[in-house]
Protein backbone atom coordinates (compact mmCIF):
# COMPACT_ATOMS: atom_id res chain seq x y z
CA UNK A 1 -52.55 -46.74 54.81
CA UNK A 2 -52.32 -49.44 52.01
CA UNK A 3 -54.53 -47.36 49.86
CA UNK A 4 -52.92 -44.45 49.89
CA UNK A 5 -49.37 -46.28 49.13
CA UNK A 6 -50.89 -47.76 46.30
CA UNK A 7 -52.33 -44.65 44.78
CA UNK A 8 -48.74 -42.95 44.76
CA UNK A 9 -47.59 -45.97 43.22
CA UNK A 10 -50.31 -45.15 40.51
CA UNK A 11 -48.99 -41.57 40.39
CA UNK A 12 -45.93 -42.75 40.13
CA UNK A 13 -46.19 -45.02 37.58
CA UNK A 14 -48.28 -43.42 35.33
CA UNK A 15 -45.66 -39.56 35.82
CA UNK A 16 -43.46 -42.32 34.10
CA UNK A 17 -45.30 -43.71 31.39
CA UNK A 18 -46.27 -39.90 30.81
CA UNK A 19 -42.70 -38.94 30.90
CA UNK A 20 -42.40 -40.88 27.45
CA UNK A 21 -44.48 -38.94 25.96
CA UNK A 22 -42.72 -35.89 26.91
CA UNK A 23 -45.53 -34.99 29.55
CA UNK A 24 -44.31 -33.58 33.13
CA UNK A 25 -47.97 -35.10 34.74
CA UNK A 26 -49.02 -32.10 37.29
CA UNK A 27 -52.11 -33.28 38.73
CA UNK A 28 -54.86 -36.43 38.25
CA UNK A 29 -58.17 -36.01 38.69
CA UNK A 30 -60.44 -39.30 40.68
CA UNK A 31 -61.68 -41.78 37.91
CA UNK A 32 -64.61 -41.14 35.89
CA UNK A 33 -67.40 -44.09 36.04
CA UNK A 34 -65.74 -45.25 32.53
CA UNK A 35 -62.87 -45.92 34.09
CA UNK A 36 -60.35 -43.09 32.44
CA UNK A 37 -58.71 -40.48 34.79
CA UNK A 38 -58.36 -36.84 33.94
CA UNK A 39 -55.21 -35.03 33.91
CA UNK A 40 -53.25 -32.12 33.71
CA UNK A 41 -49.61 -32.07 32.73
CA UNK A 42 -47.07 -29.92 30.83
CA UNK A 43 -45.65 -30.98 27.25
CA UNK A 44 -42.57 -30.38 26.23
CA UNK A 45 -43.02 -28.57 23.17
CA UNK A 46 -40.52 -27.72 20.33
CA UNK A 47 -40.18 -23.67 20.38
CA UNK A 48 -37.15 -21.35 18.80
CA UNK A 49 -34.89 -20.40 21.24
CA UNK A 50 -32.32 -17.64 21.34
CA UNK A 51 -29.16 -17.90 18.67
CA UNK A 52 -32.10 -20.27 16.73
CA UNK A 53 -30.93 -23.43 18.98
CA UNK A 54 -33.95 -25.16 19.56
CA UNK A 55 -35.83 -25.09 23.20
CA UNK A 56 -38.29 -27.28 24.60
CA UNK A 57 -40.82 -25.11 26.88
CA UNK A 58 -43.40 -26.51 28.93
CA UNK A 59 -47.13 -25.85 27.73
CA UNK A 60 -49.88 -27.03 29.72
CA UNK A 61 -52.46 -29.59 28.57
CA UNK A 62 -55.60 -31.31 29.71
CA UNK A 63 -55.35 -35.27 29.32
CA UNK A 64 -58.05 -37.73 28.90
CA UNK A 65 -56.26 -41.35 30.00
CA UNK A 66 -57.79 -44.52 29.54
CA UNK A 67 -55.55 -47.73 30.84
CA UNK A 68 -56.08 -51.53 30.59
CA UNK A 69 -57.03 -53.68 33.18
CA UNK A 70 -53.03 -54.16 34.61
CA UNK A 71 -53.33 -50.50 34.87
CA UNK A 72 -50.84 -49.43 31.81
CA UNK A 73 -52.12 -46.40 29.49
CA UNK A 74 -53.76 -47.90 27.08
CA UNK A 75 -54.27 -44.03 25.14
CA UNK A 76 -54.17 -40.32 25.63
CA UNK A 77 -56.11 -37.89 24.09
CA UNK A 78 -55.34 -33.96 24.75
CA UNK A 79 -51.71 -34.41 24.40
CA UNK A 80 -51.31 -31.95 21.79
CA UNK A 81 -51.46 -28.06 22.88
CA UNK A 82 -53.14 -25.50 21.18
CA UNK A 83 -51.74 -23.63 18.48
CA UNK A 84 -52.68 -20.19 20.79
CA UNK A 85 -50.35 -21.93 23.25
CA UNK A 86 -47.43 -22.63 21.07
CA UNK A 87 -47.37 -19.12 19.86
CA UNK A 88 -47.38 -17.95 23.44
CA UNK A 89 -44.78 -20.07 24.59
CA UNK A 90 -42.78 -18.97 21.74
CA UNK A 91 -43.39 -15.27 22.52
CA UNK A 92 -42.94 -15.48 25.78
CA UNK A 93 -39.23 -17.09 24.87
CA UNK A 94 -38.70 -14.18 22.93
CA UNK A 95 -39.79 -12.00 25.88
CA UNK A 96 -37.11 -13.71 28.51
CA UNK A 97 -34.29 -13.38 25.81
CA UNK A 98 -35.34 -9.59 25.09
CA UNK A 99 -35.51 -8.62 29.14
CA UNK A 100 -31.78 -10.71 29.50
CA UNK A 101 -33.92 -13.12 32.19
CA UNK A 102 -33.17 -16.09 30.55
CA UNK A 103 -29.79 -17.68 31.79
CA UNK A 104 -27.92 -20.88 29.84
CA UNK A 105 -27.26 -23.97 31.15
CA UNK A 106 -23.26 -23.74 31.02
CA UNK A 107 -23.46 -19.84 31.78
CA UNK A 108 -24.12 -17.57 35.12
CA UNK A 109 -27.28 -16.16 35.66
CA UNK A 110 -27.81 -12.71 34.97
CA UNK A 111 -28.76 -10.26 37.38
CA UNK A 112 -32.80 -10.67 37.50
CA UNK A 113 -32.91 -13.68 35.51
CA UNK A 114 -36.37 -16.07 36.33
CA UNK A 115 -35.57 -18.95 33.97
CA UNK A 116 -32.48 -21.17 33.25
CA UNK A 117 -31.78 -23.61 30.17
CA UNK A 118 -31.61 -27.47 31.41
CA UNK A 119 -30.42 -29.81 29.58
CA UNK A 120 -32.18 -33.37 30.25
CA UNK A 121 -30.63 -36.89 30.49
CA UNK A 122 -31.85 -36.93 26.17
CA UNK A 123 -29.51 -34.00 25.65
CA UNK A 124 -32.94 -31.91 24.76
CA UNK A 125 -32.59 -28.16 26.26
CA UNK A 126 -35.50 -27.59 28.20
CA UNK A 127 -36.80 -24.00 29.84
CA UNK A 128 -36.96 -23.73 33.46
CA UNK A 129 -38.27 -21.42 35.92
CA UNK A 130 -35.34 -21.05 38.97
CA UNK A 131 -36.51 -17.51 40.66
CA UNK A 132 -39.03 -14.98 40.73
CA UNK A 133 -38.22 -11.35 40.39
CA UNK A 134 -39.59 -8.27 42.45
CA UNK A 135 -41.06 -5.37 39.89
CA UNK A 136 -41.98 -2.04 40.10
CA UNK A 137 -45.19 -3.02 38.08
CA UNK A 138 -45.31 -6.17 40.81
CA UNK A 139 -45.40 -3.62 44.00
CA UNK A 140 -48.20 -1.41 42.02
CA UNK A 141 -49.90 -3.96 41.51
CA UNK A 142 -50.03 -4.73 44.81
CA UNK A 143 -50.73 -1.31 46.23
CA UNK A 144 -53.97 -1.49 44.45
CA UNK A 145 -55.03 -4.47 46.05
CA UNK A 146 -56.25 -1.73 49.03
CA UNK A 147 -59.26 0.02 48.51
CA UNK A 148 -58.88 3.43 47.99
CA UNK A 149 -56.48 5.54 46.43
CA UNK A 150 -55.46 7.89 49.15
CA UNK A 151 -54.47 4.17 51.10
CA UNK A 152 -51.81 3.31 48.52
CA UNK A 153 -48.75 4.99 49.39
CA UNK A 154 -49.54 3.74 52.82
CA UNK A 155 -49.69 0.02 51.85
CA UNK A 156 -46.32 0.81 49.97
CA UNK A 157 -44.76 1.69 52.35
CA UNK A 158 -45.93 -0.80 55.26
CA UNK A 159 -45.46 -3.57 52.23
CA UNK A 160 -41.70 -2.27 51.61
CA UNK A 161 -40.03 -3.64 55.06
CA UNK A 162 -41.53 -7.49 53.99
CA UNK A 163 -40.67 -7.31 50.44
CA UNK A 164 -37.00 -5.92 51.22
CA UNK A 165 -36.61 -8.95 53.71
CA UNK A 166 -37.73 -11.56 51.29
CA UNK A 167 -36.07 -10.14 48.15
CA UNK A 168 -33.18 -7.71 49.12
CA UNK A 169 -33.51 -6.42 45.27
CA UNK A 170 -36.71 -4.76 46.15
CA UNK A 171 -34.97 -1.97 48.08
CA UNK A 172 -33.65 -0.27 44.66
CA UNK A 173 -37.44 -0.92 43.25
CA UNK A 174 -38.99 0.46 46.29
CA UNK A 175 -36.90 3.35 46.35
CA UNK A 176 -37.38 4.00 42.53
CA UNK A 177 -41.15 4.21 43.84
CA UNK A 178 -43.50 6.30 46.11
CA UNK A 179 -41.11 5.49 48.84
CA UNK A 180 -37.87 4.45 50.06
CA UNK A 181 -37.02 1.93 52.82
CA UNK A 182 -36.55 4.50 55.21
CA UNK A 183 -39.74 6.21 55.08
CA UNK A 184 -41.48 2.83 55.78
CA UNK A 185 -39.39 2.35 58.72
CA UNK A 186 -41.50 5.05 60.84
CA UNK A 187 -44.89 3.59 59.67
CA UNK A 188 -44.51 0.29 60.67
């Protein structure tokens, strides 16, 4: 039991020391025989955000972390994403903005919107994910999980029932599809 306390004081500890360096730590990997631990974790990264005020989205990044012998970070290498990333992040800004999914921190959420604007205790504004949204390209996508073709109206509608109790939204997408909620109330 000791051990295990003391390795999510580690965690701890070192989810704050990352936290400096704008990095939201996400998982650590066991120590390598040299002593440095392997990490993933998100950096807050600099994009454009809408009206040009600038955002902070999370990009993930692979860390290599070496500490010192009282266990403080000593350095970390991998900190910086990829340029690919960046531009991704940035288009995929651009994307919420242009699909009205991406709700302000002072303002109400938009019907359908997946991500907020946070501001942290710095006064940075930082992107958020809050919700997930039910699409008609999400329930085709699922339909051809079966494995033939003549078995995918079926799995729509035996699916439609579930995904109209979990998001009540997916009734209008369901109906804009193959079927409506009341044809999948006789195949159940």
């Amino acid at each position: 039991m000791g051990r295990r306390k003391q390795a999510t004081t580690d965690v701890k500890r070192l989810r704050a020391a990352l936290a400096e360096r704008d990095l939201e730590l996400v998982s650590v990997s066991e120590p390598s025989p040299d002593g440095s631990l392997g990490a993933t974790a998100n950096k807050l990264h600099l994009v454009p955000g809408p009206g040009g005020k600038p955002l902070y989205a999370p990009i993930p990044v692979s860390l290599r972390i070496q500490r010192d012998e009282s266990g403080n970070i000593r350095t970390v290498t991998g900190d910086k994403p990829e340029a690919s990333a960046v531009a991704d992040a940035t288009r995929f800004v651009e994307t919420l903005v242009a699909n009205n999914s991406l709700a302000e921190a002072d303002g109400v959420a938009p019907p359908g919107a997946t991500h907020q604007v946070e501001i942290d205790s710095k006064g940075r504004r930082i992107l958020r994910r809050r919700r997930f949204s039910v699409s008609r390209w999400g329930l085709w996508r699922i339909t051809t999980m079966s494995s033939g073709a003549s078995q995918r109206p079926l799995v729509l509608r035996r699916l439609a029932p579930l995904l109209i109790a979990i998001c009540p939204h997916a009734a209008c997408v369901v109906a804009r599809g193959t079927v409506s909620s009341a044809d999948s109330a006789g195949d159940a």
